[in-house]
N, C-alpha and C. Protein backbone atom coordinates (compact mmCIF):
# COMPACT_ATOMS: atom_id res chain seq x y z
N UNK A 1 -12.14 44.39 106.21
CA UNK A 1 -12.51 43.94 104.91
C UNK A 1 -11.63 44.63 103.87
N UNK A 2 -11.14 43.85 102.98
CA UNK A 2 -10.51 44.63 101.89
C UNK A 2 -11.43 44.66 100.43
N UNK A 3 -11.63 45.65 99.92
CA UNK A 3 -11.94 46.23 98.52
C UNK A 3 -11.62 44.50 97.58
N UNK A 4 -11.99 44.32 96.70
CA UNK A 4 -11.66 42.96 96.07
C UNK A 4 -10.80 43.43 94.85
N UNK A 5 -11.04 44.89 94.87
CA UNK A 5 -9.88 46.05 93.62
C UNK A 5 -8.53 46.05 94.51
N UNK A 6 -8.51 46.12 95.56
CA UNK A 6 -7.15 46.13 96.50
C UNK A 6 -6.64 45.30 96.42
N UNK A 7 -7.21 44.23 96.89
CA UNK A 7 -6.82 42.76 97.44
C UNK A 7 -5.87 41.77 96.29
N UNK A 8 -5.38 41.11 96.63
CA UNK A 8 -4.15 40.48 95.75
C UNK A 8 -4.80 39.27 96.18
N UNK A 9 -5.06 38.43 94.74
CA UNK A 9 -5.74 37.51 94.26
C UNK A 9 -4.60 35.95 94.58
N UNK A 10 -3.60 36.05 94.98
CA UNK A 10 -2.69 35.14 95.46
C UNK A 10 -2.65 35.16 96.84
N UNK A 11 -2.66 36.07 97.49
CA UNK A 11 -2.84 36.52 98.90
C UNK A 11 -4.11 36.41 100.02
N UNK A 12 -4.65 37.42 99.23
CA UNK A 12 -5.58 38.42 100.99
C UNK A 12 -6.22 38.55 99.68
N UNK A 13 -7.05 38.34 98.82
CA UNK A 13 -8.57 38.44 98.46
C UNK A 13 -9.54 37.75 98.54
N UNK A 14 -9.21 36.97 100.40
CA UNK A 14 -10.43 36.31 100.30
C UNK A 14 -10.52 37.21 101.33
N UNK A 15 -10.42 38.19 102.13
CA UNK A 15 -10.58 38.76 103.15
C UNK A 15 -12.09 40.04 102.49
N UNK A 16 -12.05 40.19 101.40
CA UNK A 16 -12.79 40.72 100.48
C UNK A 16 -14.97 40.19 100.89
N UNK A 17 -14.67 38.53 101.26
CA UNK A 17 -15.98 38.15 101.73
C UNK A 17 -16.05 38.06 103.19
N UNK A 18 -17.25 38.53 103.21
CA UNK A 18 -17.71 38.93 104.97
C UNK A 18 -19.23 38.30 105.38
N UNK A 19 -19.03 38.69 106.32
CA UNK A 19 -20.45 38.21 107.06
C UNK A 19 -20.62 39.20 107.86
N UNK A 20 -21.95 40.13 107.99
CA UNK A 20 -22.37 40.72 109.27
C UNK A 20 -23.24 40.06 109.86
N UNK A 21 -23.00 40.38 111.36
CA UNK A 21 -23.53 40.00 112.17
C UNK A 21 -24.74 41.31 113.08
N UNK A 22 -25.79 40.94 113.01
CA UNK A 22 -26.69 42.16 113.64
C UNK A 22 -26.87 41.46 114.74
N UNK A 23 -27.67 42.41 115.84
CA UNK A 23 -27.97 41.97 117.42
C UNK A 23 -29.42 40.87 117.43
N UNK A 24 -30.18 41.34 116.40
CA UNK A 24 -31.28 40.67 116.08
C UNK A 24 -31.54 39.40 115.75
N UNK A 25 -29.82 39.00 115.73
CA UNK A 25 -29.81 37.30 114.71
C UNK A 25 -29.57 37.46 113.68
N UNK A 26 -30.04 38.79 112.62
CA UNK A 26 -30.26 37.87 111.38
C UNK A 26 -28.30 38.39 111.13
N UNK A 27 -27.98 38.21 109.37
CA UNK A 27 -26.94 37.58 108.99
C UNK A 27 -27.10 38.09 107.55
N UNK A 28 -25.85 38.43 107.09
CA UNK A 28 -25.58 39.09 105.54
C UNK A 28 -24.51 38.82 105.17
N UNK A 29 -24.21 37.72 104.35
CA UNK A 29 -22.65 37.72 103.57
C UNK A 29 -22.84 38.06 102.23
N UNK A 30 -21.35 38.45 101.48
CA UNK A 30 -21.07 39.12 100.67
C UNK A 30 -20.07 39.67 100.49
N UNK A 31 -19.34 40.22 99.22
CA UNK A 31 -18.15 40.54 99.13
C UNK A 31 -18.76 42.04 99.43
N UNK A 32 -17.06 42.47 100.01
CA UNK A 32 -17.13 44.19 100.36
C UNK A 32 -16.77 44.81 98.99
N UNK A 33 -17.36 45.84 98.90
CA UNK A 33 -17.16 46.31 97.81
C UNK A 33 -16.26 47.77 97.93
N UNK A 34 -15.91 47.92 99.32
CA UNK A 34 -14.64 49.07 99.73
C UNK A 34 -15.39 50.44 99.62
N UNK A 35 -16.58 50.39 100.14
CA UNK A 35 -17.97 51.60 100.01
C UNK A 35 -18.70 51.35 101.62
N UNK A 36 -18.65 50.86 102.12
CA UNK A 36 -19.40 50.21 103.12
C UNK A 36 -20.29 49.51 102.84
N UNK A 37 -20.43 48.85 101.51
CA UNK A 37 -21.16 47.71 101.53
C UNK A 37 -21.02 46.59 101.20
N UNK A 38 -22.10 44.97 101.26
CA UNK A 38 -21.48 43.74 100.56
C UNK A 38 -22.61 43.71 100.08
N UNK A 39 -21.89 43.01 99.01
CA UNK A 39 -22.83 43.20 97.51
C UNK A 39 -22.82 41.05 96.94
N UNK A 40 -23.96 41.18 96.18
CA UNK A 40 -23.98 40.13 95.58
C UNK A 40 -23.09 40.13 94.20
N UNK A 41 -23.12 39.24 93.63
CA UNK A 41 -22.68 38.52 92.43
C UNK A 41 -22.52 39.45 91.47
N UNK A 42 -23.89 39.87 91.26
CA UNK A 42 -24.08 41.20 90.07
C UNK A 42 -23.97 42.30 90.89
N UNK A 43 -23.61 42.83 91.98
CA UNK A 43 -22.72 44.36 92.48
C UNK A 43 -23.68 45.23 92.86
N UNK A 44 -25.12 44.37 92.98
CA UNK A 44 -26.70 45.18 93.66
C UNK A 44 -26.34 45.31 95.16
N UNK A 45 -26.32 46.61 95.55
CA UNK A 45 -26.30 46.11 97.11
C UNK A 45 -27.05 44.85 98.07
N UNK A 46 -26.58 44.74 99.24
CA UNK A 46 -27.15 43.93 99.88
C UNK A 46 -26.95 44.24 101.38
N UNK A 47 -25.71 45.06 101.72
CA UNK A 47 -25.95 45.70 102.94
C UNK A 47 -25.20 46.64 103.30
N UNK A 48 -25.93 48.00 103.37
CA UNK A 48 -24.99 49.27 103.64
C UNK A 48 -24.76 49.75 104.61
N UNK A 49 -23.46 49.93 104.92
CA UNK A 49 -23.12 50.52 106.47
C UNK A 49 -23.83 51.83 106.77
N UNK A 50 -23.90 52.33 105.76
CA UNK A 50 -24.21 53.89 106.05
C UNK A 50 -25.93 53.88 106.47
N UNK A 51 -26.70 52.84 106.05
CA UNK A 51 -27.84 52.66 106.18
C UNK A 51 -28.04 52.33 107.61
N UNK A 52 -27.07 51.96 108.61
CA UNK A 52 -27.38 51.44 109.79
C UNK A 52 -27.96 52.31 110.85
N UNK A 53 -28.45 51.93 111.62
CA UNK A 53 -29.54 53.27 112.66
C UNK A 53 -29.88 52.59 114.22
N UNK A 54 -29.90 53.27 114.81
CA UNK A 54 -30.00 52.81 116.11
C UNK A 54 -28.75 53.21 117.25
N UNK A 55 -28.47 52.73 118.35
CA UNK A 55 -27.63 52.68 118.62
C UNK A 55 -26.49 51.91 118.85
N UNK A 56 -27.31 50.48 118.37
CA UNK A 56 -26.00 48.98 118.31
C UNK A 56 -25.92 48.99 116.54
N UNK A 57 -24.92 49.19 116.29
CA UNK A 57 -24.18 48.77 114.87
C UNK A 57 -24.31 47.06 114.91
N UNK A 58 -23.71 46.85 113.47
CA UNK A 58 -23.16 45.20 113.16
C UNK A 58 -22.16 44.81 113.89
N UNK A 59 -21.97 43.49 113.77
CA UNK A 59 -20.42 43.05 114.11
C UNK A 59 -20.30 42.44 112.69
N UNK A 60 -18.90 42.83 111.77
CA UNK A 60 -18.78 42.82 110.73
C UNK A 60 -16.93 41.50 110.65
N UNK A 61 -17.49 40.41 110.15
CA UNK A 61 -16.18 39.54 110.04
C UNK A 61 -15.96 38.98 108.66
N UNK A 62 -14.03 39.29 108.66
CA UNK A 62 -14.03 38.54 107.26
C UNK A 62 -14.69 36.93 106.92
N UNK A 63 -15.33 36.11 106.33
CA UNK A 63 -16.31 34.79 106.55
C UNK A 63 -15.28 33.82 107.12
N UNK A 64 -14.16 33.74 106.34
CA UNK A 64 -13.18 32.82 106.80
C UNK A 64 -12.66 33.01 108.42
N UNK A 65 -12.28 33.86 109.13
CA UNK A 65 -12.23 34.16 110.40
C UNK A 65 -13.72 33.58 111.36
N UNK A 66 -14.92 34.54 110.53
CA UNK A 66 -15.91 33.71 111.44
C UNK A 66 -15.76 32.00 111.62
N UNK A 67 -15.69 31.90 110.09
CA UNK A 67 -16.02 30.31 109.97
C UNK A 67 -15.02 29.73 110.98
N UNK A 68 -13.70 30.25 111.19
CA UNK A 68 -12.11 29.52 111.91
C UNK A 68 -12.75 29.72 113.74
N UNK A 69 -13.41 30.87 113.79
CA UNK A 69 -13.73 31.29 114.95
C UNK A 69 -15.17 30.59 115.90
N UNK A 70 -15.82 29.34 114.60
CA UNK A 70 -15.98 28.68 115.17
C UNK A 70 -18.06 29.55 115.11
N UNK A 71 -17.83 30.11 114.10
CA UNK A 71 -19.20 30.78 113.67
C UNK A 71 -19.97 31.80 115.00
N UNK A 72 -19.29 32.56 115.64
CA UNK A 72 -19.54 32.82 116.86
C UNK A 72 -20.99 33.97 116.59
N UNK A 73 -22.11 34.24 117.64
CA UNK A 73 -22.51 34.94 117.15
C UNK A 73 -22.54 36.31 117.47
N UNK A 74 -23.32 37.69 117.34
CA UNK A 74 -23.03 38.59 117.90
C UNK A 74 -22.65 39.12 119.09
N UNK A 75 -21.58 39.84 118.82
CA UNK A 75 -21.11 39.93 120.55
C UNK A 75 -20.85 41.52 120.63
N UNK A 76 -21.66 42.64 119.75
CA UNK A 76 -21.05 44.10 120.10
C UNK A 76 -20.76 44.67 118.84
N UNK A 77 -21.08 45.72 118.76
CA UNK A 77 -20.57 46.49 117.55
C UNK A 77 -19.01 46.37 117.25
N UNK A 78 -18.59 46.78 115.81
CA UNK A 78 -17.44 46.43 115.47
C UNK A 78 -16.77 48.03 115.18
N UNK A 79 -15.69 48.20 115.33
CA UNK A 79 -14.88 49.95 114.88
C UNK A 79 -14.70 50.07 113.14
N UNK A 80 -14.92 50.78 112.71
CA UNK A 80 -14.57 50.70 111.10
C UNK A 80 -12.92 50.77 111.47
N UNK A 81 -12.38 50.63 109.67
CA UNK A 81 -11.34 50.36 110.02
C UNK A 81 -10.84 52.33 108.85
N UNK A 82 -9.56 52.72 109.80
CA UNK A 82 -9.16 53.93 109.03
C UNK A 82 -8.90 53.26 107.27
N UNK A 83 -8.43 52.87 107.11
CA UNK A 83 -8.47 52.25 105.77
C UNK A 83 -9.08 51.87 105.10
N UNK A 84 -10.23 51.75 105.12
CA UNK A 84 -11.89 51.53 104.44
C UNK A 84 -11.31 50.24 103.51
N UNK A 85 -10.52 49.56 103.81
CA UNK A 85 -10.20 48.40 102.99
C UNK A 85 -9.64 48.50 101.77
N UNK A 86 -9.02 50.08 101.24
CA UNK A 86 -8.70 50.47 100.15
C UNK A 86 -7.79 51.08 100.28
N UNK A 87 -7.80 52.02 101.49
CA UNK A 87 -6.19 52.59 101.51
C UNK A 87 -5.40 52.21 102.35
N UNK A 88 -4.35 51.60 102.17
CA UNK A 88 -3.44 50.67 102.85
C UNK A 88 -2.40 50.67 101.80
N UNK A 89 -1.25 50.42 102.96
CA UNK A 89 0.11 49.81 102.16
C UNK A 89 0.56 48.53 101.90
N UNK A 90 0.74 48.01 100.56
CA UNK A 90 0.75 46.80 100.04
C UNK A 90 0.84 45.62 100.96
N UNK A 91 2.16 45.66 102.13
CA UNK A 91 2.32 44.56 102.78
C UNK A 91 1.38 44.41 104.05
N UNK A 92 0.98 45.37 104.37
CA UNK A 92 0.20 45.89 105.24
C UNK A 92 -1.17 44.40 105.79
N UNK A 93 -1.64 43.68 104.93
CA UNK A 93 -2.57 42.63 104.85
C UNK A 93 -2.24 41.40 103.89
N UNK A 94 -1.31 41.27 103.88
CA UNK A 94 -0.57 40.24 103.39
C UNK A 94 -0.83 39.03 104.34
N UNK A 95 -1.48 38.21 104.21
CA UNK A 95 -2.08 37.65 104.97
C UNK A 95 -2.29 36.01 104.26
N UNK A 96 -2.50 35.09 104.27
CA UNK A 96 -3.48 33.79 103.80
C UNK A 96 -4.29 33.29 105.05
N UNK A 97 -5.38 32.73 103.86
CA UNK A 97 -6.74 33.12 104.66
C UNK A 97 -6.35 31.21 105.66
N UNK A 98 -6.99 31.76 106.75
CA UNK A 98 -6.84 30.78 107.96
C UNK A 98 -6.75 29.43 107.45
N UNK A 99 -5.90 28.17 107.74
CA UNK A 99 -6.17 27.34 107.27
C UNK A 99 -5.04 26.83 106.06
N UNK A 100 -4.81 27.91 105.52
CA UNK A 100 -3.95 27.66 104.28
C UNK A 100 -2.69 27.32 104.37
N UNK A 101 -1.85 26.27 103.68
CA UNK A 101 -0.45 26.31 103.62
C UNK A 101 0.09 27.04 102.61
N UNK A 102 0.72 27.86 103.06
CA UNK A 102 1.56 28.42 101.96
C UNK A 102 2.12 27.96 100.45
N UNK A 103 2.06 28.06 99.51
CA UNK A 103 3.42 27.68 98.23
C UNK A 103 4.67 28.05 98.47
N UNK A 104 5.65 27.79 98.15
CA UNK A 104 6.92 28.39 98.33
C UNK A 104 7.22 30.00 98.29
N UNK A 105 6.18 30.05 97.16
CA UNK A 105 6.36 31.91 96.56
C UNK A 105 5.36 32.18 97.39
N UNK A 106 4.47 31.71 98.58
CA UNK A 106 3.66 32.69 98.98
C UNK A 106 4.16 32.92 100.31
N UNK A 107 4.84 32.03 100.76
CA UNK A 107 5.87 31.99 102.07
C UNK A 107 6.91 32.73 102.15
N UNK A 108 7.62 32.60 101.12
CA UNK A 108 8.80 33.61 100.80
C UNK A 108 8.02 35.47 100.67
N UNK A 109 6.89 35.36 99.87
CA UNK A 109 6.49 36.67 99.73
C UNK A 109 6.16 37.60 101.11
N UNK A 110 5.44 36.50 101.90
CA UNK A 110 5.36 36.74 103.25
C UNK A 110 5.84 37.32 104.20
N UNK A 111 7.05 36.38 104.51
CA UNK A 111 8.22 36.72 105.20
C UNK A 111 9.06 38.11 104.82
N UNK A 112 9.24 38.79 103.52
CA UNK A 112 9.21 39.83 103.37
C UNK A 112 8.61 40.64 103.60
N UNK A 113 7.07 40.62 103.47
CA UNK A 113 5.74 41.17 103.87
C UNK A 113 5.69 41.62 105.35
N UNK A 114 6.29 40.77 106.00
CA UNK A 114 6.12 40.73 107.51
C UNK A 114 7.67 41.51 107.92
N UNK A 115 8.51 40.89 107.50
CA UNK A 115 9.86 41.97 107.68
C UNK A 115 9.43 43.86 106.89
N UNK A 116 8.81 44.14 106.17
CA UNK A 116 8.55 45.25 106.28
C UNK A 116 7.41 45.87 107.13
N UNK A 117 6.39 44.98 107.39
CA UNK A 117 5.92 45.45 108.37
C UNK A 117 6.63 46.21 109.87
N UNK A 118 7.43 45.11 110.25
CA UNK A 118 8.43 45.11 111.32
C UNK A 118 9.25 46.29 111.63
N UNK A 119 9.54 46.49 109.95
CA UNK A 119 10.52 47.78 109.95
C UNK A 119 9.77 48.38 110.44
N UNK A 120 8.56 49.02 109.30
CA UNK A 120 7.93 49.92 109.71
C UNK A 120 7.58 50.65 110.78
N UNK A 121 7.23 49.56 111.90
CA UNK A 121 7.27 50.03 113.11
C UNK A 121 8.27 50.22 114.02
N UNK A 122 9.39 49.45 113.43
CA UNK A 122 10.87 49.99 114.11
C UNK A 122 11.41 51.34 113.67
N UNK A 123 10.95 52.05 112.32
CA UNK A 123 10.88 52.75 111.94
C UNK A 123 10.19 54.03 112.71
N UNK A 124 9.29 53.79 112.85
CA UNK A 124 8.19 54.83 113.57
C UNK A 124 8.36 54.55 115.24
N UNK A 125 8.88 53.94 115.88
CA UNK A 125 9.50 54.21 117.44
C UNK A 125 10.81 54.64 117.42
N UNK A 126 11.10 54.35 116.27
CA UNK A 126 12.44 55.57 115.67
C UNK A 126 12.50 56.70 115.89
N UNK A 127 11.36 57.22 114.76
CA UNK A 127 11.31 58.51 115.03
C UNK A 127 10.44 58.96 116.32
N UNK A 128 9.70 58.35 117.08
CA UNK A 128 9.26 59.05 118.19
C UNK A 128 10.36 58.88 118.92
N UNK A 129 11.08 58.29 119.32
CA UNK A 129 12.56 58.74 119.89
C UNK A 129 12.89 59.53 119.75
N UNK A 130 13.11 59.79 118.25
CA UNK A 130 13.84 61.01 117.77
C UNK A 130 13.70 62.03 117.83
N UNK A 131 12.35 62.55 118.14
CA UNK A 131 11.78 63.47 118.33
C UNK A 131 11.73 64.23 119.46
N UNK A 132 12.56 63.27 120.18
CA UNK A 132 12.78 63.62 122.01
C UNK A 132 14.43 63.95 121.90
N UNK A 133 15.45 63.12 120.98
CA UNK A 133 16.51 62.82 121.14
C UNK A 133 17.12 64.82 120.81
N UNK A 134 18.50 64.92 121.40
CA UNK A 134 18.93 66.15 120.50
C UNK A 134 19.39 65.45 119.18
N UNK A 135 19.93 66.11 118.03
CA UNK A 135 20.82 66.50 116.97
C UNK A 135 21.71 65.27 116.84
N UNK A 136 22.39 65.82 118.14
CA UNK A 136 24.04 64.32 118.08
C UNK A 136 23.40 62.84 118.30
N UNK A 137 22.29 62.91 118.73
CA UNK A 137 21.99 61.52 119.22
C UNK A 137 21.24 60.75 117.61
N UNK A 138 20.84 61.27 117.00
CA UNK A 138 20.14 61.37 115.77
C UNK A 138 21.86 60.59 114.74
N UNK A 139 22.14 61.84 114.88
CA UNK A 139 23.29 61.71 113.56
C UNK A 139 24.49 60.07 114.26
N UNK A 140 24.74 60.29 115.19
CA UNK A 140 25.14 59.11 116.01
C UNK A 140 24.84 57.45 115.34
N UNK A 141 23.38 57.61 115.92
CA UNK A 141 22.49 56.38 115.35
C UNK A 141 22.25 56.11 113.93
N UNK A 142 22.35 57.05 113.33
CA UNK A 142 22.27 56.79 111.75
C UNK A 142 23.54 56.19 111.30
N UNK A 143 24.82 57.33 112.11
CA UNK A 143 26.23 56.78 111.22
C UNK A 143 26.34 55.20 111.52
N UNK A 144 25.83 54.73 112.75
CA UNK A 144 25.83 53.53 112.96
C UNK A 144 24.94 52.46 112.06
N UNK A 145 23.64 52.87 112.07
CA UNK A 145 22.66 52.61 110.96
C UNK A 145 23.66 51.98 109.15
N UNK A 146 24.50 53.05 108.98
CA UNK A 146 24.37 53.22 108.25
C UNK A 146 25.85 52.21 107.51
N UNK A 147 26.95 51.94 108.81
CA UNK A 147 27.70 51.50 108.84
C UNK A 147 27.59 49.33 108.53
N UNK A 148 26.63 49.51 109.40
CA UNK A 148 25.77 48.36 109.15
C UNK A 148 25.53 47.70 108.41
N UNK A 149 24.58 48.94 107.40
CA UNK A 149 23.39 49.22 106.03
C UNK A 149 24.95 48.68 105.00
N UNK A 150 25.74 49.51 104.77
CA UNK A 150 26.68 49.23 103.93
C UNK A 150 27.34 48.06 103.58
N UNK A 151 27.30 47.13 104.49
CA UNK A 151 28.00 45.63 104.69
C UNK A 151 26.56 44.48 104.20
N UNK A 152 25.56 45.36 103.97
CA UNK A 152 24.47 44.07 103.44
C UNK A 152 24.62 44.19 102.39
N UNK A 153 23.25 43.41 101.67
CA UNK A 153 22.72 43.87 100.26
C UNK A 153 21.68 44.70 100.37
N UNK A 154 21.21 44.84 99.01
CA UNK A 154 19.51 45.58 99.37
C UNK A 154 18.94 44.75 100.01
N UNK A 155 18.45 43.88 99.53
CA UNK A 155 17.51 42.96 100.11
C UNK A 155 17.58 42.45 101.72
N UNK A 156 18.85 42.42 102.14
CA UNK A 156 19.28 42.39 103.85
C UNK A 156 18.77 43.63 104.44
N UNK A 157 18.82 44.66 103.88
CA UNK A 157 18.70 46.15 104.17
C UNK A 157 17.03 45.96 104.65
N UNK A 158 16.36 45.87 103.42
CA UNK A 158 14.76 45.58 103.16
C UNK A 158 14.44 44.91 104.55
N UNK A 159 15.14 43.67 104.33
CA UNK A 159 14.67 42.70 105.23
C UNK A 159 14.78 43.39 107.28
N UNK A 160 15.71 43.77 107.21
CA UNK A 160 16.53 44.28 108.24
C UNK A 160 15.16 45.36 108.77
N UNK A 161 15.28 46.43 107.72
CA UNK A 161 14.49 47.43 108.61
C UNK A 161 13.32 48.12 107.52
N UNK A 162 12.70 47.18 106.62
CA UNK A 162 11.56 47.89 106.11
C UNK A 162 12.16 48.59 104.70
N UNK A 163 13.14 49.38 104.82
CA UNK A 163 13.88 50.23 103.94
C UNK A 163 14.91 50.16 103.45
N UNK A 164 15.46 50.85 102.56
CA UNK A 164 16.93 51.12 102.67
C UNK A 164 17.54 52.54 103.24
N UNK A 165 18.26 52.18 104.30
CA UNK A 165 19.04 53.31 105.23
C UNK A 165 19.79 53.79 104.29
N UNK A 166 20.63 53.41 102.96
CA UNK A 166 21.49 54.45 102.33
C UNK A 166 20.60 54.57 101.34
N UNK A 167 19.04 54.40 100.90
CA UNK A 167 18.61 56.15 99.97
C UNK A 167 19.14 57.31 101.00
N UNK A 168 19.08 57.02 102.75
CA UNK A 168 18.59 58.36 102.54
C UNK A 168 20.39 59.12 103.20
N UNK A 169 21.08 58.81 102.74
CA UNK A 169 22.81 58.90 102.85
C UNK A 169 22.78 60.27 101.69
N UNK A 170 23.54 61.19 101.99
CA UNK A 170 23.62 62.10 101.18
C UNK A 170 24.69 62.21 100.70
């Protein structure tokens, strides 16, 4: 669930309305309010995570997913998420909600969205490599990196690997 203060109102703020699902049957939608709870209209609670007790939790879905998923019903507690729906990096949930065709600018925004994602994680098996690699193998891969980096633009750079390889050129 994302915060509806997070969420980008062109994007991923419908991911903001949810539905829980309890073992009991019953059923609670509502926007998240990035607290552990979903709240009505006027921002009164209506269902708090922290209030939950027992040993089976909710199963907690954004509504649009349930609804795509075909309204399924409880099947198991759900994991919170480390990001409580508020701390995250911009491209990170860049998303349109199931169903949707894109606009030109939301396709294009996307595809960037998703190329930094990409980096990111090409980024970060980077450095766990690196972390194994010696010294020469490091400086090696960068001059190459970097040889590369120089023949784009920014935006190829961006696109390429999340970043730009010559900020970090000294």
């Amino acid at each position: 669930m994302l915060s509806p203060q997070a969420a980008d109102p062109e994007v991923n703020l419908w991911m903001s309305k949810a539905i829980v699902l309890f073992e009991n049957g019953d059923r609670v939608r509502g926007e998240y309010d990035g607290y552990g709870r979903l709240t009505t209209g006027e921002g009164y609670g209506k269902w708090d995570f922290a209030e939950v007790t027992g040993l089976t939790g909710p199963c907690i879905y954004h509504l649009a997913c349930w609804e795509t998923a075909g309204r399924p019903k409880f099947s198991g507690p759900c994991k919170s998420s480390a990001d409580q729906g508020w701390f995250f990096e911009a491209p990170d949930h860049d998303m349109l909600e199931p169903g949707t065709v894109p606009t030109e600018e939301q396709a294009a925004r996307l595809e960037v969205s998703t190329a930094m994602r990409d980096g990111r994680k090409r980024g970060q098996a980077f450095l766990a490599k690196d972390e194994e690699a010696d010294p020469a193998t490091f400086y090696e891969a960068f001059r190459l990196i970097v040889l590369e980096a120089e023949a784009m633009t920014k935006d190829e750079r961006w696109t390429r690997w999340g970043f730009d390889p010559l900020d970090f050129v000294p």
